[in-house]
Protein backbone atom coordinates (compact mmCIF):
# COMPACT_ATOMS: atom_id res chain seq x y z
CA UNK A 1 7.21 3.77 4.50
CA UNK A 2 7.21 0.66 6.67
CA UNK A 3 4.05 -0.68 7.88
CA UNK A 4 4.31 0.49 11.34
CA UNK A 5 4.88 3.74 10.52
CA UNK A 6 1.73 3.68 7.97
CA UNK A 7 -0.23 2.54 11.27
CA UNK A 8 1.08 5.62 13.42
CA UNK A 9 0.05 7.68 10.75
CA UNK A 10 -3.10 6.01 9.96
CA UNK A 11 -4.18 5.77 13.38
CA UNK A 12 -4.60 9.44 14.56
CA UNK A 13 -6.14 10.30 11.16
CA UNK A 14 -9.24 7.02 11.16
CA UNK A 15 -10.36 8.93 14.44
CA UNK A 16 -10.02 12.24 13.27
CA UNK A 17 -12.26 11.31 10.16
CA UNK A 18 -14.46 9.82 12.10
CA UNK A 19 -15.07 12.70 14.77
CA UNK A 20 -15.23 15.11 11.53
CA UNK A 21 -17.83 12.62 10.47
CA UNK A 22 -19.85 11.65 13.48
CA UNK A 23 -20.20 16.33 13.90
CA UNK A 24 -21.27 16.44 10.37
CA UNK A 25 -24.05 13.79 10.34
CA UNK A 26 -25.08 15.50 14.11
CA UNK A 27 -25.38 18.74 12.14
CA UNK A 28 -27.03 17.21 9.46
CA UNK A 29 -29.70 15.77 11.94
CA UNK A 30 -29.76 19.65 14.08
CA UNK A 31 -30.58 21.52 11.12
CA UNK A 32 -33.28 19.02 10.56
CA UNK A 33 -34.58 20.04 14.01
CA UNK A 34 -36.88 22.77 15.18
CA UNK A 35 -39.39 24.92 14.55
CA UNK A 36 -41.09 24.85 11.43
CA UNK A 37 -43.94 25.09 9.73
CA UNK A 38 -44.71 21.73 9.09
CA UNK A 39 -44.81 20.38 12.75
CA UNK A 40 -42.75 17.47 12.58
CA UNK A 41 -40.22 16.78 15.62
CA UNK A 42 -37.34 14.42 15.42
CA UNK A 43 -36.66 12.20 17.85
CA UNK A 44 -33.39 12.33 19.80
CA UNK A 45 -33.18 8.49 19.45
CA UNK A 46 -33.20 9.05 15.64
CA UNK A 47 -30.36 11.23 15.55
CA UNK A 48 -28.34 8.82 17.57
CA UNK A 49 -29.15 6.32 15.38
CA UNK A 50 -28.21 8.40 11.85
CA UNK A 51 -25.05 9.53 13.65
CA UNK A 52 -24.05 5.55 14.63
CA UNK A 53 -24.97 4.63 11.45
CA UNK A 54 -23.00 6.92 9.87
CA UNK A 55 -19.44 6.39 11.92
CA UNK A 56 -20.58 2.56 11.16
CA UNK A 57 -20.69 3.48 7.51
CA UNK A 58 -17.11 5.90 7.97
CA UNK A 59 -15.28 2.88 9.92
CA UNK A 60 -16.08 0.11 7.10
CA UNK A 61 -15.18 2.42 4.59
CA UNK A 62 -11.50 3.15 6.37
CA UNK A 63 -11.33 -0.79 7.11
CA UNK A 64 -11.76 -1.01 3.72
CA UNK A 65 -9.42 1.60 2.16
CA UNK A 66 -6.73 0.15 4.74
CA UNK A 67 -7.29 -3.55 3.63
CA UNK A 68 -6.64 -2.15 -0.04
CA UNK A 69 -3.86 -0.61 0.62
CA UNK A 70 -2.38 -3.77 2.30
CA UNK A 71 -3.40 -5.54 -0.73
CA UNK A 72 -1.32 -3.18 -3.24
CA UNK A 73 1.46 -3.35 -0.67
CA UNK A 74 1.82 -6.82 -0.83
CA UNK A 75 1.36 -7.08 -4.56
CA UNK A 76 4.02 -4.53 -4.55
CA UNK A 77 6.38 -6.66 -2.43
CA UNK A 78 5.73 -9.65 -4.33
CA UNK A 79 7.25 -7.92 -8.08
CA UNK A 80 9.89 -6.26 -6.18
CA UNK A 81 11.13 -10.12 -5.52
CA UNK A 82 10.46 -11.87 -8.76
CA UNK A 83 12.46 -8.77 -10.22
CA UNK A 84 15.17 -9.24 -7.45
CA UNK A 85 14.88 -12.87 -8.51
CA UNK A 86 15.14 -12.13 -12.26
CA UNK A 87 18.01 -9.82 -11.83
CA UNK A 88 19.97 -12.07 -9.84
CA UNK A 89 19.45 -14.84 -12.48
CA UNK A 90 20.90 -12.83 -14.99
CA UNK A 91 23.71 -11.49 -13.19
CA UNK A 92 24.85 -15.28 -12.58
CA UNK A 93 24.13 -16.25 -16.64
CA UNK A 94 26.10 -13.10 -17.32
CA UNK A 95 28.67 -14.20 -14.54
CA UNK A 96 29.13 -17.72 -15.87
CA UNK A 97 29.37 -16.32 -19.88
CA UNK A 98 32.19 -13.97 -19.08
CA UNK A 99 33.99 -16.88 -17.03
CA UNK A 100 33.74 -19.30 -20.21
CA UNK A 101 35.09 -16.14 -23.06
CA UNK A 102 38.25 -15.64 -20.07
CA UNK A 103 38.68 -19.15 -20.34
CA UNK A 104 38.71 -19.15 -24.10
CA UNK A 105 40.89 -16.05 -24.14
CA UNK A 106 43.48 -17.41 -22.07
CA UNK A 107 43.71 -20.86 -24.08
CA UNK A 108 44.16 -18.72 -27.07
CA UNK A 109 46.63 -16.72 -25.17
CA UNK A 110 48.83 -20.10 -24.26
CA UNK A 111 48.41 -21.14 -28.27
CA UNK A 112 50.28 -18.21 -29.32
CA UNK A 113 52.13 -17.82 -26.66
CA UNK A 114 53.45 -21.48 -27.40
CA UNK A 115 54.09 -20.54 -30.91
CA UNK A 116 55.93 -17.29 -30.79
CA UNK A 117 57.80 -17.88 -26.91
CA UNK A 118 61.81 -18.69 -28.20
């Protein structure tokens, strides 16, 4: 897949992560709200700063999945061309070896030939 596809399909699926995570740390903080026996209230301020902390948290762990996964593309790129380059090498050693035996056959060829033409 080429890299501007992989950031079409990356893109609608960092901010669907994120909204799946931003509701689930606001849950997290609602159930810890309300009436119980204990007393204690949470502030509103709190749960906005759990819930920005946690898309903060989500977001560097995406920027850092993505900037891995440019990494392994790259490394990936990079053998595909020293094998391209290896390959290539050998095809033109082959190349020149199968000139040089042609060459040899045909000299032998015009020996004989020489010999046994009346």
């Amino acid at each position: 897949m080429s890299k501007e596809g992989l950031k079409r399909a990356r893109g609608p699926r960092v901010q669907a992560l994120l909204v799946v995570l931003a509701i689930g740390v606001a849950g997290v903080a609602w159930a810890g709200c309300g009436d119980d026996d204990s007393g204690e209230t949470v502030d509103a301020g709190e749960i906005q700063n759990q819930i920005e902390k946690g898309v903060e948290e989500a977001t560097d762990g995406v920027e850092k999945g993505v900037e891995e996964a440019k990494q392994g593309v790259e490394e990936g790129n990079e053998q595909a061309r020293e094998g391209i380059e290896k390959g290539t090498e050998e095809a033109e050693k082959g190349i020149e070896k199968g000139k040089e035996e042609a060459q040899k056959g045909i000299e032998e060829g015009e020996k004989y030939g020489d010999r046994y033409s009346p």
